[in-house]
N, C-alpha and C. Protein backbone atom coordinates (compact mmCIF):
# COMPACT_ATOMS: atom_id res chain seq x y z
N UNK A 1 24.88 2.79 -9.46
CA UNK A 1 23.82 3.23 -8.59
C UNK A 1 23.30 4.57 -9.08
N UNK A 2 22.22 4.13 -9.35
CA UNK A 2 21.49 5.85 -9.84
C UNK A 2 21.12 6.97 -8.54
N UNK A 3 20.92 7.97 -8.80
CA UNK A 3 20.65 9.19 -8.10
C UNK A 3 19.45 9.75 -8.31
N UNK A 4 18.59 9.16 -9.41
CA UNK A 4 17.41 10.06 -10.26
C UNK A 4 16.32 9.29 -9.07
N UNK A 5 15.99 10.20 -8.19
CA UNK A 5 15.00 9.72 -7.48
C UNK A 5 13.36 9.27 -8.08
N UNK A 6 13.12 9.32 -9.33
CA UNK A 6 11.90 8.71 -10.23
C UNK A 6 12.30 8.08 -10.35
N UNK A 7 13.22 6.92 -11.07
CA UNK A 7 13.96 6.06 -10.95
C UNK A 7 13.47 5.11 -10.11
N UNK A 8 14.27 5.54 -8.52
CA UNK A 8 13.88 4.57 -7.67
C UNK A 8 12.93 4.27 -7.55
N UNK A 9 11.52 5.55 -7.49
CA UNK A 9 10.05 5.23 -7.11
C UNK A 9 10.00 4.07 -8.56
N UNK A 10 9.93 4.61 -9.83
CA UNK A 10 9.32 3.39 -10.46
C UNK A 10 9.71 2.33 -10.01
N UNK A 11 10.90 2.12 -9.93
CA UNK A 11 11.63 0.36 -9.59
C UNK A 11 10.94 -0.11 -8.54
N UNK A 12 11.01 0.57 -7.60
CA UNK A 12 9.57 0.33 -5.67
C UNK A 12 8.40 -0.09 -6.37
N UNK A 13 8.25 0.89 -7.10
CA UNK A 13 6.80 0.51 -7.45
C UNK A 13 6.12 -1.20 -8.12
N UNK A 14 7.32 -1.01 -9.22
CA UNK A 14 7.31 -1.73 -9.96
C UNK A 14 7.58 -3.41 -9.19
N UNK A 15 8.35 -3.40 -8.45
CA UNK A 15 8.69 -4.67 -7.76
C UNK A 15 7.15 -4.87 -6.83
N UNK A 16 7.24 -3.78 -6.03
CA UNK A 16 5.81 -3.88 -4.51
C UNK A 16 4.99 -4.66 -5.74
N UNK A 17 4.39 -4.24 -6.87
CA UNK A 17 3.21 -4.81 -7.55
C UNK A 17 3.50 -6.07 -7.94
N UNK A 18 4.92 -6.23 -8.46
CA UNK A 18 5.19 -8.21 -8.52
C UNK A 18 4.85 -8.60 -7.19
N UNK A 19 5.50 -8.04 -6.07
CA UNK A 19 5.85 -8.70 -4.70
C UNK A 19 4.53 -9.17 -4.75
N UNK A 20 3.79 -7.85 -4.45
CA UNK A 20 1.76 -8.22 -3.99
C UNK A 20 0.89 -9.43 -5.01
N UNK A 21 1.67 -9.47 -6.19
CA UNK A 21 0.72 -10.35 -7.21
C UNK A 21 1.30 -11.48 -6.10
N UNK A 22 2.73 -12.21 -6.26
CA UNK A 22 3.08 -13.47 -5.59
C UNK A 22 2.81 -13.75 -4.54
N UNK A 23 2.82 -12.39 -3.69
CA UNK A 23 2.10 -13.25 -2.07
C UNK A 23 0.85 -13.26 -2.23
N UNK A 24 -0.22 -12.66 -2.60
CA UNK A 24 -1.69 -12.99 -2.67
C UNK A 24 -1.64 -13.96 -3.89
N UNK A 25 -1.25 -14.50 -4.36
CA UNK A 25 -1.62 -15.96 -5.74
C UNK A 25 -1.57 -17.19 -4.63
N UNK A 26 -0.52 -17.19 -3.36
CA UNK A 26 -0.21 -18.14 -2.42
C UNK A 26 -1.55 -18.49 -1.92
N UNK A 27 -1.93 -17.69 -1.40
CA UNK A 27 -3.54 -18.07 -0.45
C UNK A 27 -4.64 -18.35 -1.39
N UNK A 28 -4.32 -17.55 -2.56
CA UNK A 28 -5.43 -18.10 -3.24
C UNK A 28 -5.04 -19.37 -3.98
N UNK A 29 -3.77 -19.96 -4.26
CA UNK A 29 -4.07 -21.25 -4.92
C UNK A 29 -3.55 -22.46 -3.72
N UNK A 30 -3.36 -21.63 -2.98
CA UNK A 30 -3.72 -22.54 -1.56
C UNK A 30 -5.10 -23.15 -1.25
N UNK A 31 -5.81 -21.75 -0.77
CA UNK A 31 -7.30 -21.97 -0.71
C UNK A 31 -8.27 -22.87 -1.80
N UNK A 32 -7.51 -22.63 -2.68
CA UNK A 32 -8.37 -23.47 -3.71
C UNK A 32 -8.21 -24.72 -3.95
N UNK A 33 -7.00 -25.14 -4.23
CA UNK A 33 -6.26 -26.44 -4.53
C UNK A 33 -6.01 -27.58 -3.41
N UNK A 34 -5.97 -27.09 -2.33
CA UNK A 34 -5.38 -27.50 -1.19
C UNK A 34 -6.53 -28.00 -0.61
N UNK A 35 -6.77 -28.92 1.01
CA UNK A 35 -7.09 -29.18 1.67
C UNK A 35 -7.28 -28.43 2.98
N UNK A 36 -7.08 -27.22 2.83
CA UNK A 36 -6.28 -26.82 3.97
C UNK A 36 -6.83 -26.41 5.77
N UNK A 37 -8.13 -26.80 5.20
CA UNK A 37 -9.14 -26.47 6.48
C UNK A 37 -9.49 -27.86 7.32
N UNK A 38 -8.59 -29.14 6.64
CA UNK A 38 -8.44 -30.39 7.68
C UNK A 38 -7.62 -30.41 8.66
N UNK A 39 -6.34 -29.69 8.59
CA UNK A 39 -5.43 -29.86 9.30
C UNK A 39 -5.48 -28.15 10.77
N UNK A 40 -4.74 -28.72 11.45
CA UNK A 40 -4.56 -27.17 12.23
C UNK A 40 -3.25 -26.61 11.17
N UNK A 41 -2.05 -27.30 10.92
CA UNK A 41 -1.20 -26.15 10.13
C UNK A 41 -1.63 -25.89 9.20
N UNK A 42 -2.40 -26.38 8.49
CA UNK A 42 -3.18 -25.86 7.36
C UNK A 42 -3.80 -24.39 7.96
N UNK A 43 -4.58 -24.67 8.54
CA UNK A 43 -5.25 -22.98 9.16
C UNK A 43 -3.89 -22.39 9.62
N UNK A 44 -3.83 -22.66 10.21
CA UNK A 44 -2.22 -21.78 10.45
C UNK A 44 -1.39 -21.06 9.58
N UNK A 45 -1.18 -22.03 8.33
CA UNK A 45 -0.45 -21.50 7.27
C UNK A 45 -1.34 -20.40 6.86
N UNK A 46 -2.73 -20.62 5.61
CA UNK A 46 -3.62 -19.75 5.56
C UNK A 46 -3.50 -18.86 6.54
N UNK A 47 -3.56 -18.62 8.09
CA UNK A 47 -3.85 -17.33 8.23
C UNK A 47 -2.18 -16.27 8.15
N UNK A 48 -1.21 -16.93 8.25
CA UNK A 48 -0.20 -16.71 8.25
C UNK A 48 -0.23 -15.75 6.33
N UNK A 49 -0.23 -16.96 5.40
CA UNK A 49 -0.17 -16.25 4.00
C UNK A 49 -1.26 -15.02 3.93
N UNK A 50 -2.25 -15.32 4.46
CA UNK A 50 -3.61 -14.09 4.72
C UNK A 50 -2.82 -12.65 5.03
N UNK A 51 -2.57 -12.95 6.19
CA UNK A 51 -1.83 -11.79 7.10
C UNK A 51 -0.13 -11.21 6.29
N UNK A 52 0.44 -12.15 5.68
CA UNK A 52 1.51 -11.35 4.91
C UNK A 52 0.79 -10.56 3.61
N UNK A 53 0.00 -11.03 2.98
CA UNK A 53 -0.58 -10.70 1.88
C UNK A 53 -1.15 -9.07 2.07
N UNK A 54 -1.99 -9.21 3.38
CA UNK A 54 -2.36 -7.81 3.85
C UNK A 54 -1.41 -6.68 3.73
N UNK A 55 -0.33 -7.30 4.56
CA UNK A 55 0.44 -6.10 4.51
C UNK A 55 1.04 -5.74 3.87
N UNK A 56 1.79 -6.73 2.89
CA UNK A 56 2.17 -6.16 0.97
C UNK A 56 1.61 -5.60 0.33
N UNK A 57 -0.15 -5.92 0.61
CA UNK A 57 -0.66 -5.13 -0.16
C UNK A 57 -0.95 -3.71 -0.03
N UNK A 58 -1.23 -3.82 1.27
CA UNK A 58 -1.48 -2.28 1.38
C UNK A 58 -0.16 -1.48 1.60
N UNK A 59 1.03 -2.04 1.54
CA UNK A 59 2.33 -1.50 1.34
C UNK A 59 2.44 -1.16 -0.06
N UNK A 60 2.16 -1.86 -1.22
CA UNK A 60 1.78 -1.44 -2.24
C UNK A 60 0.51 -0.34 -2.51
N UNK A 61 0.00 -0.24 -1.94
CA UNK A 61 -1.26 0.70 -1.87
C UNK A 61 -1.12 1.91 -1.75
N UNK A 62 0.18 1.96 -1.01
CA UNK A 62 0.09 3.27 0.08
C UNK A 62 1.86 3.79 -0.34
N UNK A 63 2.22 3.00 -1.18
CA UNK A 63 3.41 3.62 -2.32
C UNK A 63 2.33 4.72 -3.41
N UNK A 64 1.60 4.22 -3.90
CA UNK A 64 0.82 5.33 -4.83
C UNK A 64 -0.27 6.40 -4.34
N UNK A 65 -0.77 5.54 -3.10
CA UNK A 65 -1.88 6.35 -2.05
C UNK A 65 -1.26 6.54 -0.82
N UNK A 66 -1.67 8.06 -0.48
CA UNK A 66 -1.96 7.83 0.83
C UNK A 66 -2.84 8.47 1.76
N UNK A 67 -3.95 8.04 2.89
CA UNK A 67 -4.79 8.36 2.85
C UNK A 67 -4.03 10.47 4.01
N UNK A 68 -5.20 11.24 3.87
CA UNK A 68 -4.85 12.44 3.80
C UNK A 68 -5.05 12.45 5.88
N UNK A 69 -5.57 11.78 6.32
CA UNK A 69 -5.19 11.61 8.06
C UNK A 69 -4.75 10.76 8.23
N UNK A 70 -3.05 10.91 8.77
CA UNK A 70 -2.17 9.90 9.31
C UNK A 70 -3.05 8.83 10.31
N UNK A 71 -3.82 9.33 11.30
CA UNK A 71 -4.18 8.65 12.19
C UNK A 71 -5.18 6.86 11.54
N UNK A 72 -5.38 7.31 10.21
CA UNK A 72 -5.75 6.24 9.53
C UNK A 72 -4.80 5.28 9.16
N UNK A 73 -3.73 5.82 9.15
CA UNK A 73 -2.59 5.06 8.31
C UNK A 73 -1.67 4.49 9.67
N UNK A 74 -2.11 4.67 10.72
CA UNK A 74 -1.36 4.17 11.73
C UNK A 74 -2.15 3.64 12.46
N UNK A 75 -3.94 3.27 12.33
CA UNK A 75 -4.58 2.25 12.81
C UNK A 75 -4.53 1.19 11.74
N UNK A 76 -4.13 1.27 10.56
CA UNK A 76 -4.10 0.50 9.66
C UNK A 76 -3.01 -0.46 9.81
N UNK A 77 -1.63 0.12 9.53
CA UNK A 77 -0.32 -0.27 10.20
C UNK A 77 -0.68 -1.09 12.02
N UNK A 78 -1.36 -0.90 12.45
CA UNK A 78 -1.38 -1.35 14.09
C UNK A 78 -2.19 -2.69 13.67
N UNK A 79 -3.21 -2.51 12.67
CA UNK A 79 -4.35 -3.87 12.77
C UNK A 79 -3.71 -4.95 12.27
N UNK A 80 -3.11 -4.36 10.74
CA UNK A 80 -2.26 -5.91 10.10
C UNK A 80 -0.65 -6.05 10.60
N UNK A 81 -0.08 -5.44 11.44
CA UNK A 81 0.76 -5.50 12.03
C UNK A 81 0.35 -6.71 13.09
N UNK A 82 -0.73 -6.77 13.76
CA UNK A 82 -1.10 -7.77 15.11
C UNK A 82 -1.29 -8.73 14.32
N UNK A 83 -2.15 -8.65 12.98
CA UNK A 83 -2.51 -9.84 12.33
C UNK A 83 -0.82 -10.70 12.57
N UNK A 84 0.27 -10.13 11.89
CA UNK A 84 1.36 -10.66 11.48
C UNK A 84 2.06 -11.28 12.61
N UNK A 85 1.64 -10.59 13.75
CA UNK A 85 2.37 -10.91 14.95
C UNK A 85 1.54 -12.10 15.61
N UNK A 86 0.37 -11.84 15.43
CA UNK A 86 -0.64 -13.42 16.08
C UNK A 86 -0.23 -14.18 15.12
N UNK A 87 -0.43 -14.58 13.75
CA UNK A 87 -0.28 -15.45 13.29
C UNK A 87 1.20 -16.06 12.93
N UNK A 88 2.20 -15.53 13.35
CA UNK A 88 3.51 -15.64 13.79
C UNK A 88 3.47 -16.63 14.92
N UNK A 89 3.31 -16.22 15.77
CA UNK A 89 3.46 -16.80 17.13
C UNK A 89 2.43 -17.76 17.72
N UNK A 90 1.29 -17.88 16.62
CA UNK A 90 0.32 -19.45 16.68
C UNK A 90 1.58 -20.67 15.61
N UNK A 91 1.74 -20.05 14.81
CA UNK A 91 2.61 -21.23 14.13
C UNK A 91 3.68 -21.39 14.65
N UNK A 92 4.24 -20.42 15.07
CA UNK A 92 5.97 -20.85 16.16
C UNK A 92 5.00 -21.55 17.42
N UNK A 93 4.36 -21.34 18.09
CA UNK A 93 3.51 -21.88 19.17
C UNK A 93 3.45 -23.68 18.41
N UNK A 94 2.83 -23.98 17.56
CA UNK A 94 2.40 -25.23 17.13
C UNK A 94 3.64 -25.78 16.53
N UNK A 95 4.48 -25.55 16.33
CA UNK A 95 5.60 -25.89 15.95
C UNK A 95 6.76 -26.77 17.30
N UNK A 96 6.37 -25.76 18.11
CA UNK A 96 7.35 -26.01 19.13
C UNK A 96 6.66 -27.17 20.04
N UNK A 97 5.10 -27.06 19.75
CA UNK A 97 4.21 -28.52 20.45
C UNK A 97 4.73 -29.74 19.58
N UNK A 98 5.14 -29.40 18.50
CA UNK A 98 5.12 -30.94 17.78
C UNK A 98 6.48 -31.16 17.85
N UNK A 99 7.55 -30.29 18.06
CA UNK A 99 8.82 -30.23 18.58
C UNK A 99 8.99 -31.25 19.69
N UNK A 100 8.19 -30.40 20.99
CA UNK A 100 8.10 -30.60 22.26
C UNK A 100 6.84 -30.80 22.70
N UNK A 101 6.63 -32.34 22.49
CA UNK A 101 5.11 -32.78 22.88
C UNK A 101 5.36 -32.99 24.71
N UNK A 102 4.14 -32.19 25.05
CA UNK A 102 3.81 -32.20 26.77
C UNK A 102 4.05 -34.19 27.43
N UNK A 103 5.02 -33.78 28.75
CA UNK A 103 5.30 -35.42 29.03
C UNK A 103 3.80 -35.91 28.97
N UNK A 104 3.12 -34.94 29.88
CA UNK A 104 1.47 -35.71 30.36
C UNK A 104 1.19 -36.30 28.99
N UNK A 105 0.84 -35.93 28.15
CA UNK A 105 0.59 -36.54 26.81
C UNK A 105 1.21 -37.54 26.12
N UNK A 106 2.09 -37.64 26.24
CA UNK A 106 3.12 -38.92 26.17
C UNK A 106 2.91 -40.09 27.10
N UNK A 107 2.40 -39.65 28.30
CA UNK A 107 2.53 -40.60 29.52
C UNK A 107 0.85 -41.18 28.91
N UNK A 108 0.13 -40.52 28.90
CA UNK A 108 -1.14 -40.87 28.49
C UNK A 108 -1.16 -41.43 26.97
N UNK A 109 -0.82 -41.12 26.23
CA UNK A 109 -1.12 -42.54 25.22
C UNK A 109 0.36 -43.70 25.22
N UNK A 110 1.00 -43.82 26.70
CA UNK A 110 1.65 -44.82 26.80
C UNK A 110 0.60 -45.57 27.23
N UNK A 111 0.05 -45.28 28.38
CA UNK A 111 -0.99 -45.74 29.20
C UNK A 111 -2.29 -46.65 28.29
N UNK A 112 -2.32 -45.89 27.27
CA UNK A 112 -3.49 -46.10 26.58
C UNK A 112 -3.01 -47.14 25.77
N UNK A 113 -1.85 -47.22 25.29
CA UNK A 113 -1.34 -48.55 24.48
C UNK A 113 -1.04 -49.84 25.56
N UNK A 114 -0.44 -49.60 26.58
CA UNK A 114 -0.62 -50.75 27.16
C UNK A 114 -1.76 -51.20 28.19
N UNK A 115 -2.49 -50.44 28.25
CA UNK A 115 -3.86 -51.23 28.42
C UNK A 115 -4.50 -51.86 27.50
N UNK A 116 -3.82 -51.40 25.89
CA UNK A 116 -5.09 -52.53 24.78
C UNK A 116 -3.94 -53.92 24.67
């Protein structure tokens, strides 16, 4: 274990900029390759990879920068922070519907099959 605190910053550095290339390549060869605007988890996923991407990146950003009024850097931190937290809890949300589909909905396309 080293002690040379340059050291560590390069290694931070050096990783945050792999980290940020791999999570932003996701959405983009998502977005491109993919289908992904047919489905709802499709949007889901996308905004999910969107919203991690944000905040790696500007976690990488703000290892070499940082802007000179905190109060910027903590509306910044607050905006893609909610991103991470909405799009968290729409995909645990849709997850747990296809988990746990509503009885009414069940009862209704019983209904609907044995009337044809």
């Amino acid at each position: 274990m080293t002690h040379n605190i340059h050291t560590l910053i390069i290694w931070i550095r050096v990783v945050a900029m792999i980290t940020s290339c791999c999570v932003t390549s996701f959405p983009v060869i998502y977005g491109t390759l993919f289908p992904w605007r047919h489905r709802e988890i499709g949007k889901l996923i996308m905004f999910y990879a969107v919203s991690v991407a944000i905040i790696i990146d500007l976690s990488t950003l703000f290892s070499f920068w940082r802007p000179s009024d905190i109060l910027v850097v903590f509306w910044i931190d607050a905006l893609v922070l909610t991103l991470v937290a909405v799009s968290t809890s729409l995909i645990t949300l849709f997850m747990l519907r296809i988990k746990f589909p509503s009885r009414k909905g069940k009862s209704n396309e019983r209904e609907g099959l044995q009337r044809s």
